[in-house]
Protein backbone atom coordinates (compact mmCIF):
# COMPACT_ATOMS: atom_id res chain seq x y z
CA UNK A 1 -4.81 -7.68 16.81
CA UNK A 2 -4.75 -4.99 14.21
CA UNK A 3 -7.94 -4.96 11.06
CA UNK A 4 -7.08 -3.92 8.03
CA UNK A 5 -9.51 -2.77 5.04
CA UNK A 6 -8.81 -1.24 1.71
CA UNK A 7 -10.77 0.40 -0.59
CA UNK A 8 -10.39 2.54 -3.36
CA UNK A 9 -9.52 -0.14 -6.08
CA UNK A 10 -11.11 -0.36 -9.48
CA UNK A 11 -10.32 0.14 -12.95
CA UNK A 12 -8.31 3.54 -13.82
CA UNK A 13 -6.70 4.59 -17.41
CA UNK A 14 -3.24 4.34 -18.11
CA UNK A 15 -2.14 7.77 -17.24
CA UNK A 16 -4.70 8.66 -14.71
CA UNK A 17 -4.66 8.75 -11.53
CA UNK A 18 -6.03 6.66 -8.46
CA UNK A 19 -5.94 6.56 -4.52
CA UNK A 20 -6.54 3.89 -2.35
CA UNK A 21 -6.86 4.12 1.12
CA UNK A 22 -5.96 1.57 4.22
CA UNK A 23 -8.18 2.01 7.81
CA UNK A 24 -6.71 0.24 10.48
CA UNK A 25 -8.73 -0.54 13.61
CA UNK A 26 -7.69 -2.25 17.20
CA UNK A 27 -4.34 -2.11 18.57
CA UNK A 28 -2.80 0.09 15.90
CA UNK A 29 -0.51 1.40 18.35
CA UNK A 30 1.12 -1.85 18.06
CA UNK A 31 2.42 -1.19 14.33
CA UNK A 32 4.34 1.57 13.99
CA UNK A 33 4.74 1.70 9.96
CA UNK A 34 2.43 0.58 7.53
CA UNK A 35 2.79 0.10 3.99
CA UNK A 36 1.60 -1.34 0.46
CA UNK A 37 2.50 -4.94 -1.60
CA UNK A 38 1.04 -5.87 -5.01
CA UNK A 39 0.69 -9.57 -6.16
CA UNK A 40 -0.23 -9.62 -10.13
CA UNK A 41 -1.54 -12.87 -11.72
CA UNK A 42 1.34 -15.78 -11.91
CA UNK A 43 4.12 -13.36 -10.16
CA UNK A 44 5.45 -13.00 -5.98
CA UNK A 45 4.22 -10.39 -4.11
CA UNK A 46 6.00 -7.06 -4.36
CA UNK A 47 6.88 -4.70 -1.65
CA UNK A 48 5.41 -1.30 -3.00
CA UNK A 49 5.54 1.49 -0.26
CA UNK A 50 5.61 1.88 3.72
CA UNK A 51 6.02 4.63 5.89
CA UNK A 52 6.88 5.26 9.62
CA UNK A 53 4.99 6.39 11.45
CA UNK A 54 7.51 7.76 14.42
CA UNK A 55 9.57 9.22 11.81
CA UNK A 56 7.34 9.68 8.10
CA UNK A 57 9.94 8.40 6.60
CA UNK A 58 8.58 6.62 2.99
CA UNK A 59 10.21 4.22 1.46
CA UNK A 60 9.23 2.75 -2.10
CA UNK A 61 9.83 -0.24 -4.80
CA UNK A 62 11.75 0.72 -7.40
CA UNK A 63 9.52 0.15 -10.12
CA UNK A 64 6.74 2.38 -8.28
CA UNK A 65 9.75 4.92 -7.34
CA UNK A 66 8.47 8.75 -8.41
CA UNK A 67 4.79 7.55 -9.63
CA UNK A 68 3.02 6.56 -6.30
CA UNK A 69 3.06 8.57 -2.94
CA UNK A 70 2.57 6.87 0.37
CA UNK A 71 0.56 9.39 3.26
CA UNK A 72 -0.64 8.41 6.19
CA UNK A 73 -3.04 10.07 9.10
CA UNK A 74 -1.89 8.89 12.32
CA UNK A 75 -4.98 10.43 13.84
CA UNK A 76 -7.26 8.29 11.39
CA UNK A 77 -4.93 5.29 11.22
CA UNK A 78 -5.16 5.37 8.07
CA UNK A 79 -2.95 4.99 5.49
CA UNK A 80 -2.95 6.00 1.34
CA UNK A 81 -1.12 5.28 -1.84
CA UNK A 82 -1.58 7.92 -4.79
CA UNK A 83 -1.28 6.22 -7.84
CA UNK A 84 0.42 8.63 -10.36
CA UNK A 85 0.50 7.87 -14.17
CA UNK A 86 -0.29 3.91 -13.59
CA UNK A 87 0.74 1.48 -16.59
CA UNK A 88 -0.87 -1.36 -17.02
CA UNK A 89 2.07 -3.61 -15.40
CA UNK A 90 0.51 -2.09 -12.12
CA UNK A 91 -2.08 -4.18 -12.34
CA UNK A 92 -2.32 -5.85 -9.50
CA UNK A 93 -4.01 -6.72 -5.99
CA UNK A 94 -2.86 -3.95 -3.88
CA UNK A 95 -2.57 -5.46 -0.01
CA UNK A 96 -2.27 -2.91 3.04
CA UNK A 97 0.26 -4.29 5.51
CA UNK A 98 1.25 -3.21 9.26
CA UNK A 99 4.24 -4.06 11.16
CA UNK A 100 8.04 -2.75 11.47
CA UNK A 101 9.10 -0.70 8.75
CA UNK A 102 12.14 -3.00 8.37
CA UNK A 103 10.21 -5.88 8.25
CA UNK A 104 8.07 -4.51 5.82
CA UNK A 105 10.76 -3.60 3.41
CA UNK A 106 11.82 -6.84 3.30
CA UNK A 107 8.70 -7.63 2.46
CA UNK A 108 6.69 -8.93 5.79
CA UNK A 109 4.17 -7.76 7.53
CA UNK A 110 2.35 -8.55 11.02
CA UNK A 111 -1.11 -7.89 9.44
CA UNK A 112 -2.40 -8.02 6.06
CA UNK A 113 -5.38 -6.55 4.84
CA UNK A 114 -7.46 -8.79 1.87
CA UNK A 115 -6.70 -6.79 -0.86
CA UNK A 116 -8.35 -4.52 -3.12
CA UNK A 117 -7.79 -5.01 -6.87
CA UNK A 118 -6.46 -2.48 -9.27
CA UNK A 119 -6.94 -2.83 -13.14
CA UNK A 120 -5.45 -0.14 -15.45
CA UNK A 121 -6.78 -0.07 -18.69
CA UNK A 122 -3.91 0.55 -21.63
């Protein structure tokens, strides 16, 4: 079993800039990618970001696609997303997610982390 925990969510301006961060504890060495999904109010849950491990490759949605950075510390087993010049459509629940980087880009994961909300302000 792998445990997941966000933090870094909260309430940033439209053009700011925020990090959030994803520990994972137990038998990380079972995942070897982790990544990021969003789920906003009344829409499906949207693959965001993920990276490799083995390889750091990164990978990213579209509409996050030269505003967020994925970064990970393999020694910390942890993983981040920098939030770049946010709009408010990235309002969102941001889940942390572990698993195969293929399965993660099409948008599974092994284990989920609850979530840590994200609010920017227009």
């Amino acid at each position: 079993q792998v445990q997941l925990l966000e933090s870094g969510g909260g309430l940033v301006q439209a053009g700011g800039a925020l990090r959030l961060s994803c520990a994972a504890s137990g038998r990380t060495f079972s995942t070897n990618g982790m990544g990021w999904f969003r789920q906003a109010p009344g829409k499906e849950r949207e693959f965001v970001a993920a990276i490799s491990w083995r390889t750091g490759n990164k990978y990213y949605g579209e509409s996050v696609k030269g505003r967020f950075t994925i970064s990970g510390d393999n020694a910390k087993n942890t993983v981040y997303l920098q939030m770049s010049s946010p709009k408010p459509e990235d309002t969102a629940v941001y889940y942390c997610a572990g698993g195969s980087v293929s399965s993660l880009r099409a948008g599974n994961g092994d284990y989920w982390g609850r979530g840590t909300q994200v609010t920017v302000a227009s």
